[in-house]
PDB file of N, CA and C in Angstrom:
ATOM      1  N   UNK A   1    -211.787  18.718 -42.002  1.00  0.00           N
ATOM      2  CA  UNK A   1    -213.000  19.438 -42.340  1.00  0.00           C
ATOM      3  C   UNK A   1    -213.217  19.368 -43.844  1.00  0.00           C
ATOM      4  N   UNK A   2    -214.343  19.585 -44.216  1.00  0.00           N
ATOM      5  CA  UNK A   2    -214.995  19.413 -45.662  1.00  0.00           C
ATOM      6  C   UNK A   2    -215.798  21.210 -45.995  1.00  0.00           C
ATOM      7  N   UNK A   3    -215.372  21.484 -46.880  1.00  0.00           N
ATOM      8  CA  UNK A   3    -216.157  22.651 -47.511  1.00  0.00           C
ATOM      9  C   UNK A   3    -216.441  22.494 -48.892  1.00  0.00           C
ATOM     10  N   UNK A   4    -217.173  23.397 -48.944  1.00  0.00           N
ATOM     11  CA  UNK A   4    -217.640  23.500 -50.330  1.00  0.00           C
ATOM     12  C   UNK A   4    -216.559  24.773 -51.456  1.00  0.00           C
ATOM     13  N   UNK A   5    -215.980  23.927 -52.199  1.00  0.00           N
ATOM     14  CA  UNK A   5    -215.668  25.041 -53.206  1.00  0.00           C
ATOM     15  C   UNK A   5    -216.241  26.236 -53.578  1.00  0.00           C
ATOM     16  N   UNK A   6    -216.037  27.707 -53.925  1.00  0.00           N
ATOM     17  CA  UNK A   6    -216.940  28.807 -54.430  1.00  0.00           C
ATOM     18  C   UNK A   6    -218.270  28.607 -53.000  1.00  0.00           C
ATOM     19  N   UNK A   7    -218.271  28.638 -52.579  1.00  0.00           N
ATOM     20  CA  UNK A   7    -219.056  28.323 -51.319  1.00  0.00           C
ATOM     21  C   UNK A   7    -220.467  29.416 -51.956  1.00  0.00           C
ATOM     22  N   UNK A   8    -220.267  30.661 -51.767  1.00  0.00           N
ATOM     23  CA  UNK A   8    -220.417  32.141 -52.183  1.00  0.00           C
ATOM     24  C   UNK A   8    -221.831  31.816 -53.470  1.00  0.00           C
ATOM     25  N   UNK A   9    -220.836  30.997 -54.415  1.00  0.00           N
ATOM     26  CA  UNK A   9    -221.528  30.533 -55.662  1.00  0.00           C
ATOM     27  C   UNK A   9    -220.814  29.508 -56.324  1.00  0.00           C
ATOM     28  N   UNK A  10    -221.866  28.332 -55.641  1.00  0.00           N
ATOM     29  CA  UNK A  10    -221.339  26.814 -56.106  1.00  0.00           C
ATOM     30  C   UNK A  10    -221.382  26.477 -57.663  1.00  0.00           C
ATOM     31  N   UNK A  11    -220.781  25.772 -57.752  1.00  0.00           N
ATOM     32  CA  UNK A  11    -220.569  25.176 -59.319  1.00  0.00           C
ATOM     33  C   UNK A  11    -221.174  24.033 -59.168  1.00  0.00           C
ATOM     34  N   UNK A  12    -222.159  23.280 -59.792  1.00  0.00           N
ATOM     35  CA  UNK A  12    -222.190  21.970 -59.829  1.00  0.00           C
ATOM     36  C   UNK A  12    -222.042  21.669 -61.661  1.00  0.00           C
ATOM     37  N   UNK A  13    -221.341  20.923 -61.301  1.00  0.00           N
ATOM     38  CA  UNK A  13    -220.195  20.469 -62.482  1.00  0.00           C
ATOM     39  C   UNK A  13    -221.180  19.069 -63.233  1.00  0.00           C
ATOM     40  N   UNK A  14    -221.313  19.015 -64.137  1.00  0.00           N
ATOM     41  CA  UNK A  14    -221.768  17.895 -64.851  1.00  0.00           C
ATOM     42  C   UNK A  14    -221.435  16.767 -65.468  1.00  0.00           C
ATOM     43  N   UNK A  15    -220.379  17.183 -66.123  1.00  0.00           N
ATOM     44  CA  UNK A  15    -219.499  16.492 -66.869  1.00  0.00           C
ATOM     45  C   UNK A  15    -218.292  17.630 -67.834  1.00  0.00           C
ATOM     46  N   UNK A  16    -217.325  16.607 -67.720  1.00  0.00           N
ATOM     47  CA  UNK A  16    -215.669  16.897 -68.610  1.00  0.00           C
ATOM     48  C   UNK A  16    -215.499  16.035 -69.353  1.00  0.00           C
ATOM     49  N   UNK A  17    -214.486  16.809 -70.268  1.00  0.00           N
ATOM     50  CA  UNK A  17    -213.814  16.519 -71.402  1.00  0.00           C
ATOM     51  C   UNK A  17    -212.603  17.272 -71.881  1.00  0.00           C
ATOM     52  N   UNK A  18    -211.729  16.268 -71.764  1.00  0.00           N
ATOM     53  CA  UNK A  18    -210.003  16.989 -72.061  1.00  0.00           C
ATOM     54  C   UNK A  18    -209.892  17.667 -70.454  1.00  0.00           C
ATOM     55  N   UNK A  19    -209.462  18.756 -70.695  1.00  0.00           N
ATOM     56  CA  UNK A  19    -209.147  19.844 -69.508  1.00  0.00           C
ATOM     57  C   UNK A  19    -210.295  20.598 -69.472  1.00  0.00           C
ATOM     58  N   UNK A  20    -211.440  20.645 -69.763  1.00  0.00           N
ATOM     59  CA  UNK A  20    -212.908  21.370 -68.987  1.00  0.00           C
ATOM     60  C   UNK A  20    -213.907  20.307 -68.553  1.00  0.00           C
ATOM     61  N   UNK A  21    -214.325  21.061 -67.653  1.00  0.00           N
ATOM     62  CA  UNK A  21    -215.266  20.551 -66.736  1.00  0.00           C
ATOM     63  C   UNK A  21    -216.508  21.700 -67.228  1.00  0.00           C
ATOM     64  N   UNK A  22    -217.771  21.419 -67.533  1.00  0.00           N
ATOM     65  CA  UNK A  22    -219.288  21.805 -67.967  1.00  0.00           C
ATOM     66  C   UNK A  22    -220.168  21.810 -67.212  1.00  0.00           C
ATOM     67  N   UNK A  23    -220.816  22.901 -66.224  1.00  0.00           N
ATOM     68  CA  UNK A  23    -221.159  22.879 -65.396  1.00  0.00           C
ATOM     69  C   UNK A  23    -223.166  22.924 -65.902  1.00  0.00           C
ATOM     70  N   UNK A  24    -224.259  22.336 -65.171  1.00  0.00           N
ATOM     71  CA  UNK A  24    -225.598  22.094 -65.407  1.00  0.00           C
ATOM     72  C   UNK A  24    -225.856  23.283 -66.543  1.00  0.00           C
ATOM     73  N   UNK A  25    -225.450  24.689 -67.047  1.00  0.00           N
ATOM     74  CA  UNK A  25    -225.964  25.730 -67.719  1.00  0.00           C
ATOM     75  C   UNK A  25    -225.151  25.512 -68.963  1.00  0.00           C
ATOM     76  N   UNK A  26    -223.947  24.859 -69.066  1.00  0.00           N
ATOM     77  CA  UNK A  26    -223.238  24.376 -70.182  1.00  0.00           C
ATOM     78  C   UNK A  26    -222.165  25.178 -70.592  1.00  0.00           C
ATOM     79  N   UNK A  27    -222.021  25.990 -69.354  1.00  0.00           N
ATOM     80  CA  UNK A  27    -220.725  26.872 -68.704  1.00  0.00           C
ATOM     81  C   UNK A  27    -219.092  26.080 -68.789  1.00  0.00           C
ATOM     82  N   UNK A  28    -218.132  26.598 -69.883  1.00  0.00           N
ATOM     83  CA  UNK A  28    -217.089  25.947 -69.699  1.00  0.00           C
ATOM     84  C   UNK A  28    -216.006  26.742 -68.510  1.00  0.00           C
ATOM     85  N   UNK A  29    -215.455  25.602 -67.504  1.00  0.00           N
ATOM     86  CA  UNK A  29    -214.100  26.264 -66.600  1.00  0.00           C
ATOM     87  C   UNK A  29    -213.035  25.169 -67.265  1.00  0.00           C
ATOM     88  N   UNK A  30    -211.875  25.323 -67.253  1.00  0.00           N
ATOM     89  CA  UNK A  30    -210.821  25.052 -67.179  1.00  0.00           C
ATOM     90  C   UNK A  30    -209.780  24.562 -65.757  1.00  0.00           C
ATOM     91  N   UNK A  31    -209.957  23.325 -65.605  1.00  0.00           N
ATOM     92  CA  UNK A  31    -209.952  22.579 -64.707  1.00  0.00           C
ATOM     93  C   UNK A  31    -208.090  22.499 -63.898  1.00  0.00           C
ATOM     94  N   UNK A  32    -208.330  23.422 -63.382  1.00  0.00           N
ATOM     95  CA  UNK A  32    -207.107  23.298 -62.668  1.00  0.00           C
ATOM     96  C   UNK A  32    -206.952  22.761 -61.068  1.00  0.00           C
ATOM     97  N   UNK A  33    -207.699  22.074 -60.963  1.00  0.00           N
ATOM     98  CA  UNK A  33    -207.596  21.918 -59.439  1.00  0.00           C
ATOM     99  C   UNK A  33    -207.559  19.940 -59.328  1.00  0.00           C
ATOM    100  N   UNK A  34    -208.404  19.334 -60.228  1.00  0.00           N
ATOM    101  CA  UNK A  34    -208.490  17.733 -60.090  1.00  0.00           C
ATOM    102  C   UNK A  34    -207.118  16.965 -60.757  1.00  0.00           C
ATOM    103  N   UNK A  35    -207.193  16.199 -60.251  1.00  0.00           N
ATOM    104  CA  UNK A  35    -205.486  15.086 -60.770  1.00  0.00           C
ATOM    105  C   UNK A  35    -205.644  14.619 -62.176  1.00  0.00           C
ATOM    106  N   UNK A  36    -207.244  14.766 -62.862  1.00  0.00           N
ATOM    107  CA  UNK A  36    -206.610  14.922 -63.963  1.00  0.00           C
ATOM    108  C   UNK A  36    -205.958  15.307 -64.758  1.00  0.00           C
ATOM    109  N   UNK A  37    -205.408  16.622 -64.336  1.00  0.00           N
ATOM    110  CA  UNK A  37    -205.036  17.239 -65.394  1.00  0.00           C
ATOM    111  C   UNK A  37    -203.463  17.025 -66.480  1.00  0.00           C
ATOM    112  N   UNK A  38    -203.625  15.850 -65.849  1.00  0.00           N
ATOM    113  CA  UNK A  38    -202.057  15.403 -66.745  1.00  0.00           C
ATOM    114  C   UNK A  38    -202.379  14.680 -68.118  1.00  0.00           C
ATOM    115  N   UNK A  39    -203.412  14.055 -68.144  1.00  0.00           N
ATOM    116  CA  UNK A  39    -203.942  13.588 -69.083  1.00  0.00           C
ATOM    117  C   UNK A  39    -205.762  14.037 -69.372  1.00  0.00           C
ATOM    118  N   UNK A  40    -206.342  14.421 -68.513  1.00  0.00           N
ATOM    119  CA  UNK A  40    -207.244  15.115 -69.078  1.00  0.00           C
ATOM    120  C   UNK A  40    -209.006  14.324 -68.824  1.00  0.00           C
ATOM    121  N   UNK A  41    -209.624  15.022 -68.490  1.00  0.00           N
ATOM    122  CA  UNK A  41    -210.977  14.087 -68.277  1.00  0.00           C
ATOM    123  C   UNK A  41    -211.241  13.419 -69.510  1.00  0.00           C
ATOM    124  N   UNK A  42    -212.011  12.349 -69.357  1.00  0.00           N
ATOM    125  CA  UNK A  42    -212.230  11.229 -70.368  1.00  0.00           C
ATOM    126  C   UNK A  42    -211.436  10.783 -71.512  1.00  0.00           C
ATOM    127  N   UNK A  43    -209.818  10.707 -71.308  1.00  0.00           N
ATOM    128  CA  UNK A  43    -209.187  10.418 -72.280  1.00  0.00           C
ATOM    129  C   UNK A  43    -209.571   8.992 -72.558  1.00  0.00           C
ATOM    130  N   UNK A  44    -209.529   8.890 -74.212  1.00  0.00           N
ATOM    131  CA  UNK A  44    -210.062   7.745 -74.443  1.00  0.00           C
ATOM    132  C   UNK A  44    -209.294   6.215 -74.133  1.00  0.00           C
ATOM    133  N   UNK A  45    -207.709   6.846 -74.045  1.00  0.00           N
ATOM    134  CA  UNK A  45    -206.672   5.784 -73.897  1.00  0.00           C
ATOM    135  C   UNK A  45    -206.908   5.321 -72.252  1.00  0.00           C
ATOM    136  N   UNK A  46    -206.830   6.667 -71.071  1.00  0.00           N
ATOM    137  CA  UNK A  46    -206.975   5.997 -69.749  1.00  0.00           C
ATOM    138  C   UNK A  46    -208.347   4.995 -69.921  1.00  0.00           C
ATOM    139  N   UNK A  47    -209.722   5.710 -70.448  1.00  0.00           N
ATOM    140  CA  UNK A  47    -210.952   4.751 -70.563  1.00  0.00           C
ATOM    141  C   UNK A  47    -210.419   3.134 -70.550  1.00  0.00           C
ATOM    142  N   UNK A  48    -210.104   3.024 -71.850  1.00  0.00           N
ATOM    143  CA  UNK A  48    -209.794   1.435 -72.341  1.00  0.00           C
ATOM    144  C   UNK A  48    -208.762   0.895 -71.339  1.00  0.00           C
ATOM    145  N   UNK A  49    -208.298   1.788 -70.630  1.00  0.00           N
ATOM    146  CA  UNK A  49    -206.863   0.611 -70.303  1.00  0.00           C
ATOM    147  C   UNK A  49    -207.650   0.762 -68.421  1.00  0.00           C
ATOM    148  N   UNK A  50    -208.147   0.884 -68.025  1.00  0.00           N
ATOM    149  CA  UNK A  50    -209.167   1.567 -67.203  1.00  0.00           C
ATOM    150  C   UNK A  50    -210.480   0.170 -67.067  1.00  0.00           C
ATOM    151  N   UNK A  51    -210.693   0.514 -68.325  1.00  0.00           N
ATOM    152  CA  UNK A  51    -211.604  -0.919 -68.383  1.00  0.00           C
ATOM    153  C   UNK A  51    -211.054  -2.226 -68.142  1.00  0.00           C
ATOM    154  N   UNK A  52    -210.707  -1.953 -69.269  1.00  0.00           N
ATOM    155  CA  UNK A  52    -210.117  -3.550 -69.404  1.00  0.00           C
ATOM    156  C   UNK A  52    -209.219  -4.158 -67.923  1.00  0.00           C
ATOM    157  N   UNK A  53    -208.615  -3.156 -67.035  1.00  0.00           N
ATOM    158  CA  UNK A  53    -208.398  -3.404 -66.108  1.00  0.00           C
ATOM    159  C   UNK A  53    -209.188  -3.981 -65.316  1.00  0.00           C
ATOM    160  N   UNK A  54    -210.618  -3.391 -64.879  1.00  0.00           N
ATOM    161  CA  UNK A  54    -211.744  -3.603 -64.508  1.00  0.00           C
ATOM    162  C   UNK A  54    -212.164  -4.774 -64.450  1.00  0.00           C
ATOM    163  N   UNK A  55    -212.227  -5.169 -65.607  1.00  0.00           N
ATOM    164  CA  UNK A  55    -212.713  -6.118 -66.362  1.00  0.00           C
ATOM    165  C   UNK A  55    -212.068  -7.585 -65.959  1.00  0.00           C
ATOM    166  N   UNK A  56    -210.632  -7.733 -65.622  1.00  0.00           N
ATOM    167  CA  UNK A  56    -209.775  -8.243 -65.229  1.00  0.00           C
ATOM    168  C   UNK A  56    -210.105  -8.155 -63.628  1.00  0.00           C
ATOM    169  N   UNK A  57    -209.847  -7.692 -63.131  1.00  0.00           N
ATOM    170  CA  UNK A  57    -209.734  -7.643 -61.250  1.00  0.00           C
ATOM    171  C   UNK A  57    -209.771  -5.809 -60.859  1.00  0.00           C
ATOM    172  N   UNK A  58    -210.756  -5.677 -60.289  1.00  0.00           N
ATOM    173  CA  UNK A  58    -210.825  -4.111 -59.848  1.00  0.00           C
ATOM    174  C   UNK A  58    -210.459  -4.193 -58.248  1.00  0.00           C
ATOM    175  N   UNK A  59    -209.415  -3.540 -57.854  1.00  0.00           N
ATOM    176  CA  UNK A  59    -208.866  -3.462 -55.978  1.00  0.00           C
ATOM    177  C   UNK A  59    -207.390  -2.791 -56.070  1.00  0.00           C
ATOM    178  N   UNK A  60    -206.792  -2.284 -55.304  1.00  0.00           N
ATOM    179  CA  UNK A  60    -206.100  -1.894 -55.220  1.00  0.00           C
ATOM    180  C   UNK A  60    -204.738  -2.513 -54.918  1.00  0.00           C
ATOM    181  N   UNK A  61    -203.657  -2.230 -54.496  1.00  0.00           N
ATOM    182  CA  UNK A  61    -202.402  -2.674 -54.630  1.00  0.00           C
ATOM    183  C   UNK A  61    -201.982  -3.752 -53.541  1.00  0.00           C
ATOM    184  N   UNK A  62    -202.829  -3.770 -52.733  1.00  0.00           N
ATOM    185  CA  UNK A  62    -202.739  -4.666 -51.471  1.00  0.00           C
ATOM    186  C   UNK A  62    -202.353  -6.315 -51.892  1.00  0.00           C
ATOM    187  N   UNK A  63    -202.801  -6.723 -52.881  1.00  0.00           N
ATOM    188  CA  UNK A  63    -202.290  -8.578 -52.886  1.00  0.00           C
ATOM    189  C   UNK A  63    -201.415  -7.690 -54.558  1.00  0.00           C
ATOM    190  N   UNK A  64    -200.989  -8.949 -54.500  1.00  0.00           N
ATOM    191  CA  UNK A  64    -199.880  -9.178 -55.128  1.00  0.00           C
ATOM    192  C   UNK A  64    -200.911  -9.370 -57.086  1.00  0.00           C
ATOM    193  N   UNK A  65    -200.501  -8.532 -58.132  1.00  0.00           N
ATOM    194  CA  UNK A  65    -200.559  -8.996 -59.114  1.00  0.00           C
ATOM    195  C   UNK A  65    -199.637  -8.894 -60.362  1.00  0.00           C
ATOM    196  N   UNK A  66    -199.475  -9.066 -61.447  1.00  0.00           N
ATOM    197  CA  UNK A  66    -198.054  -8.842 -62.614  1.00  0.00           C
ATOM    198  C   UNK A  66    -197.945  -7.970 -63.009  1.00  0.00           C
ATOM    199  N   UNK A  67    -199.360  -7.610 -62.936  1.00  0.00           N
ATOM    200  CA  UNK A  67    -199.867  -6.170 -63.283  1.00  0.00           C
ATOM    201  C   UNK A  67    -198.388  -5.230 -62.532  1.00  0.00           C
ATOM    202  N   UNK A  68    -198.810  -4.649 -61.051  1.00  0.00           N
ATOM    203  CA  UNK A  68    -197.923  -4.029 -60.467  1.00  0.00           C
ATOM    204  C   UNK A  68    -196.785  -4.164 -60.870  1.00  0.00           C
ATOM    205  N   UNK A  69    -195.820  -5.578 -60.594  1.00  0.00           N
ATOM    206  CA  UNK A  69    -194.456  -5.331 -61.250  1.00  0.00           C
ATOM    207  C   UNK A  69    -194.080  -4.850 -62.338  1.00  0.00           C
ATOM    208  N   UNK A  70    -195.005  -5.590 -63.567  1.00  0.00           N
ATOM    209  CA  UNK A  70    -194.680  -4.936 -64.872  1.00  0.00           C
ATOM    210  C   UNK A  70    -194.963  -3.506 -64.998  1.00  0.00           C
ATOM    211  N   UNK A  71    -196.199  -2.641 -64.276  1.00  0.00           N
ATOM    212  CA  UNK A  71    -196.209  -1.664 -64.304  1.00  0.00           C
ATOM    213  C   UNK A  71    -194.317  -0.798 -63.657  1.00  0.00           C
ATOM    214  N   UNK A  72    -194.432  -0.967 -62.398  1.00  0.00           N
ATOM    215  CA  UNK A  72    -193.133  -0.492 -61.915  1.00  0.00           C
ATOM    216  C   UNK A  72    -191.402  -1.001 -62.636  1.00  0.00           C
ATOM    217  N   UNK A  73    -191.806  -2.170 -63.640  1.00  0.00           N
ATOM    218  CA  UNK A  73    -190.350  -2.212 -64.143  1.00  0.00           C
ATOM    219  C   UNK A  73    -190.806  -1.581 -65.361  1.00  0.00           C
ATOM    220  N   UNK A  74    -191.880  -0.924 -66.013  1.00  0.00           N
ATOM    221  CA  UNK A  74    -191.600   0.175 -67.084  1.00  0.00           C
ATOM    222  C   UNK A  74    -191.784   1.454 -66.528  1.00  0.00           C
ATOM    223  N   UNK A  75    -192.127   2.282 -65.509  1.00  0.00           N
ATOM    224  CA  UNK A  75    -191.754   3.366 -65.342  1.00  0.00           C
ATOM    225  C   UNK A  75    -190.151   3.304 -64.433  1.00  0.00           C
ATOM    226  N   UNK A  76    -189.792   2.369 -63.957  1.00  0.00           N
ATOM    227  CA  UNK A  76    -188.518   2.556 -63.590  1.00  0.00           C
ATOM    228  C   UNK A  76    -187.315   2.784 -64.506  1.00  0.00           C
ATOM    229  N   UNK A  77    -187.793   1.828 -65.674  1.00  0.00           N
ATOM    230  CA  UNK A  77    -186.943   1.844 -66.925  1.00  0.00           C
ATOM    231  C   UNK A  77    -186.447   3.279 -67.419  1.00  0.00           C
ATOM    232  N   UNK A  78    -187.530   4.189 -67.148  1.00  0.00           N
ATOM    233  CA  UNK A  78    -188.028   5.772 -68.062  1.00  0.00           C
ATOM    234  C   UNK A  78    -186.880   6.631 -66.495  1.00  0.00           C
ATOM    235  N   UNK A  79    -186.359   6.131 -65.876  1.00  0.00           N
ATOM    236  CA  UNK A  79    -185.569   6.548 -64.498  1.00  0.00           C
ATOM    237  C   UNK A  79    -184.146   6.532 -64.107  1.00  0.00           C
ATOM    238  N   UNK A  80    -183.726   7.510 -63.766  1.00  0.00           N
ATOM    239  CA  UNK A  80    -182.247   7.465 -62.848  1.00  0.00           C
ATOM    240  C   UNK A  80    -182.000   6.126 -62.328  1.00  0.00           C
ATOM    241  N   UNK A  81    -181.047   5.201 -62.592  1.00  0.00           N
ATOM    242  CA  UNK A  81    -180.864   3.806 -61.820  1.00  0.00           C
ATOM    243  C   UNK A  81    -181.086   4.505 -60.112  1.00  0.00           C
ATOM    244  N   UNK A  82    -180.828   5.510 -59.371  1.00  0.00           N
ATOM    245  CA  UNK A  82    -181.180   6.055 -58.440  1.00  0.00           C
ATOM    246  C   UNK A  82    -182.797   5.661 -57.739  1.00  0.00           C
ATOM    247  N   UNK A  83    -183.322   5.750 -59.163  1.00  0.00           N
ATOM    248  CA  UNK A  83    -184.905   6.027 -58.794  1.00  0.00           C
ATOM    249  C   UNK A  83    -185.307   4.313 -58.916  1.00  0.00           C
ATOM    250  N   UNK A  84    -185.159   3.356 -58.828  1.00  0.00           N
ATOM    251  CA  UNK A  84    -185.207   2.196 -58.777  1.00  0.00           C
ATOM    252  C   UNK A  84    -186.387   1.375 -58.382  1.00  0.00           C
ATOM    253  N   UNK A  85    -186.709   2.464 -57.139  1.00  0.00           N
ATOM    254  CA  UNK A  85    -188.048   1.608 -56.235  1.00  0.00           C
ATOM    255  C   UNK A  85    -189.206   2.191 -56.217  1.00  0.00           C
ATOM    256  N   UNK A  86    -190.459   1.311 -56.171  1.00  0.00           N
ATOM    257  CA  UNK A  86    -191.820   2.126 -56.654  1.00  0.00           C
ATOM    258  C   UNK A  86    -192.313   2.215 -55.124  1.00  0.00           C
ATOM    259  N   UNK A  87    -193.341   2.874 -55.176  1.00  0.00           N
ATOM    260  CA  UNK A  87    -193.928   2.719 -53.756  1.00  0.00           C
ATOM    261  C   UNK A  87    -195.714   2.807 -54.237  1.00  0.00           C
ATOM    262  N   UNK A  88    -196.527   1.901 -54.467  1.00  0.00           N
ATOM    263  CA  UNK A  88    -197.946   2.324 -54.921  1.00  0.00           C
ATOM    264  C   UNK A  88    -198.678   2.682 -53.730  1.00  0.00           C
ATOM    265  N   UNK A  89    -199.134   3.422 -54.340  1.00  0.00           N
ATOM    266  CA  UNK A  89    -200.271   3.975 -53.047  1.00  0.00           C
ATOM    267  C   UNK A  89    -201.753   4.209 -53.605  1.00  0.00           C
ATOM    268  N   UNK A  90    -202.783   4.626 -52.672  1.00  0.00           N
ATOM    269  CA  UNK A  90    -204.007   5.028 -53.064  1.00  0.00           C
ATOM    270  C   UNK A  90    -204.612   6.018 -52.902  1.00  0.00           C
ATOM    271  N   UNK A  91    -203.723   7.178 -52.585  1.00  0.00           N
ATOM    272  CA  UNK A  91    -204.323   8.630 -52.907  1.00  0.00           C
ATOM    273  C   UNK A  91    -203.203   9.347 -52.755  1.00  0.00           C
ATOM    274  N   UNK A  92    -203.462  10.444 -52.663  1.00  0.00           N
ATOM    275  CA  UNK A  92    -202.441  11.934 -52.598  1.00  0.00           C
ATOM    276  C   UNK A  92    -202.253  11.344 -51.184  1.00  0.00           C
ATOM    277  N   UNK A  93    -202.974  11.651 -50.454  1.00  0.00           N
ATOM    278  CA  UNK A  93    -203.204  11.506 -48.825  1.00  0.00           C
ATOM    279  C   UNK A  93    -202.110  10.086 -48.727  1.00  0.00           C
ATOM    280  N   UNK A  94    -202.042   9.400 -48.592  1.00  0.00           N
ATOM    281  CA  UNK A  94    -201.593   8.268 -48.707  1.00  0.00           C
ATOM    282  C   UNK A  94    -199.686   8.280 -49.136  1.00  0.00           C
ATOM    283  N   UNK A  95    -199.835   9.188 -50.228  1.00  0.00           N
ATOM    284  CA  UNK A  95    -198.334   9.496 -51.017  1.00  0.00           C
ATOM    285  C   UNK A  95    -197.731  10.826 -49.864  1.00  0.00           C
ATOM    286  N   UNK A  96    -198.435  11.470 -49.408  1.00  0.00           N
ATOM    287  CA  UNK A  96    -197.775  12.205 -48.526  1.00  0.00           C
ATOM    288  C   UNK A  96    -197.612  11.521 -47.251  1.00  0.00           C
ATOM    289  N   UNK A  97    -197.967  11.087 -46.962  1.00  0.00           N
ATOM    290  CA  UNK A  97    -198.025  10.040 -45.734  1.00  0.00           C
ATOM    291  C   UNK A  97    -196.739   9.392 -46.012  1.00  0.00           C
ATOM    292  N   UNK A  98    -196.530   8.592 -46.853  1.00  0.00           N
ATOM    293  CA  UNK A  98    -195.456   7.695 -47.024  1.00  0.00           C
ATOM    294  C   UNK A  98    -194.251   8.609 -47.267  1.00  0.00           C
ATOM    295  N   UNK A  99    -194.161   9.639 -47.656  1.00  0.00           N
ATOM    296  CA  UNK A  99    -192.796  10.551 -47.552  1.00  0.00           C
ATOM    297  C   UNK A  99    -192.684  10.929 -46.499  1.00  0.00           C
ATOM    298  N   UNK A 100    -193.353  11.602 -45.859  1.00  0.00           N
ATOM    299  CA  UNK A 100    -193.203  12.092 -44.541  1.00  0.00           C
ATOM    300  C   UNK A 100    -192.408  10.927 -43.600  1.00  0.00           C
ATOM    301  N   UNK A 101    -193.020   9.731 -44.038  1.00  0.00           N
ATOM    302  CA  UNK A 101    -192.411   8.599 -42.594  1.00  0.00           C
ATOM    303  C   UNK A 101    -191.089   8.465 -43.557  1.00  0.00           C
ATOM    304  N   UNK A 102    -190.827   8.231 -44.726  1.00  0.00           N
ATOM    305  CA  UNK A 102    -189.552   7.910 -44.984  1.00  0.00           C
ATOM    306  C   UNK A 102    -188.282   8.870 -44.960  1.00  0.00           C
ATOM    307  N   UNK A 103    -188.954  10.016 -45.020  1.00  0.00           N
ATOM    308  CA  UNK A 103    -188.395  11.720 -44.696  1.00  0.00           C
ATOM    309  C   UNK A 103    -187.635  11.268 -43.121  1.00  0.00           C
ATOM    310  N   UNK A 104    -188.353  11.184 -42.397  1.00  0.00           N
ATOM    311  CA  UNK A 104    -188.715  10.886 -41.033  1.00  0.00           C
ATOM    312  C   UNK A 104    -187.099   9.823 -40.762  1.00  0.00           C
ATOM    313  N   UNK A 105    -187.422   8.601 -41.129  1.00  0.00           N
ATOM    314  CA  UNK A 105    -186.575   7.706 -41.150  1.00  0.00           C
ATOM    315  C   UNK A 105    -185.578   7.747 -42.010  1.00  0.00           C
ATOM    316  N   UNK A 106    -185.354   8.846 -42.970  1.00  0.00           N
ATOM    317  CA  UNK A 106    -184.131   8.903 -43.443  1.00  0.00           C
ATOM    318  C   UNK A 106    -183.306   9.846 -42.924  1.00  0.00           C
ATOM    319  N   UNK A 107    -183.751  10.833 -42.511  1.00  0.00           N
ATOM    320  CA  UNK A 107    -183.007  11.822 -41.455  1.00  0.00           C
ATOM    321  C   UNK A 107    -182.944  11.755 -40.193  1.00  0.00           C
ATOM    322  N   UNK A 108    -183.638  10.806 -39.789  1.00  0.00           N
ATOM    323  CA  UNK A 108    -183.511  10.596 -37.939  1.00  0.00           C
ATOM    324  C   UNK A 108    -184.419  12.104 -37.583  1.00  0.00           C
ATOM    325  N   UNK A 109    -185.384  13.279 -38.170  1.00  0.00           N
ATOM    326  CA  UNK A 109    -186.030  14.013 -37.301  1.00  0.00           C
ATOM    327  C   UNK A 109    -187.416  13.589 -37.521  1.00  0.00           C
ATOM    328  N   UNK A 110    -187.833  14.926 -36.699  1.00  0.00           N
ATOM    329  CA  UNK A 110    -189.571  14.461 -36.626  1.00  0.00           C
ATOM    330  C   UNK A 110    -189.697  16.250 -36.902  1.00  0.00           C
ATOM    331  N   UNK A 111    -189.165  16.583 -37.070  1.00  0.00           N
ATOM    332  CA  UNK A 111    -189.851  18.460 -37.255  1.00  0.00           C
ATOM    333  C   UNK A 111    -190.668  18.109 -38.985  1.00  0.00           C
ATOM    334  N   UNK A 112    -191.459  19.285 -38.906  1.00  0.00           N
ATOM    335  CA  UNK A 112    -191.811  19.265 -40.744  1.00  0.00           C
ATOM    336  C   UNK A 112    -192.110  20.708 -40.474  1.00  0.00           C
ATOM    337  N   UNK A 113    -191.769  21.188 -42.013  1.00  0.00           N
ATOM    338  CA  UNK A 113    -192.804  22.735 -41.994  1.00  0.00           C
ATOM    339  C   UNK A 113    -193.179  22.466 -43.302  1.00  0.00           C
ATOM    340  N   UNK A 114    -194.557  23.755 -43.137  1.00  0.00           N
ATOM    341  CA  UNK A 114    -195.766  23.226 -43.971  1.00  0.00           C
ATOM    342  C   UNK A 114    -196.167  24.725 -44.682  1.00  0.00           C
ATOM    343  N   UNK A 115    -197.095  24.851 -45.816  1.00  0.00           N
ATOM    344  CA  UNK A 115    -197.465  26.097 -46.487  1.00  0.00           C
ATOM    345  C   UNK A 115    -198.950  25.945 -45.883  1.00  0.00           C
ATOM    346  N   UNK A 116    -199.533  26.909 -45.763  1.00  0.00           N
ATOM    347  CA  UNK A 116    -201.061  26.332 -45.626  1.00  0.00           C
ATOM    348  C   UNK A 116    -201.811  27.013 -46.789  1.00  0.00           C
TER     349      UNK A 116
END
């Protein structure tokens, strides 16, 4: 199912910068809910490296490019020799998915419990 955030009293959001989001009246919130928040709406560094990606080949992880490896042998580097193997994916949805089955297949169960 799909809802609307603030349902009650919607936000329509306009544009961000850093950690706020500016809603049509020029209302600042403090953005705690989108995946930016590790680096922040419109950082100028994701922009460029973002582009220029673009610019190069825009698709996701499915064929093979150098890109990927070199990406995964420098965050592996920053890692526990433990932590060794990457797994790319294309959303949250997607990253929970893939734990769950390896959860799954590393313990031999199928139970899960969940927060709602």
């Amino acid at each position: 199912s799909c809802k609307v955030f603030f349902a009650k009293d919607p936000l329509k959001i306009v544009r961000a910068q850093g950690q706020y989001m500016f809603d049509e009246k020029g209302e600042k919130y403090l953005d705690c809910i989108n995946n930016v928040a590790h680096v922040g709406h419109s950082h100028p560094y994701v922009i460029k490296a973002a582009t220029q990606q673009m610019e190069l080949l825009n698709t996701n992880s499915r064929f093979l490019h150098d890109n990927l490896v070199e990406y995964a042998q420098r965050l592996t580097a920053t890692l526990p020799e433990k932590l060794s193997v990457c797994y790319f994916v294309n959303s949250g949805s997607e990253a929970n998915d893939l734990a769950l089955r390896l959860a799954r297949q590393y313990r031999g169960h199928q139970d899960v419990i969940t927060l709602e």
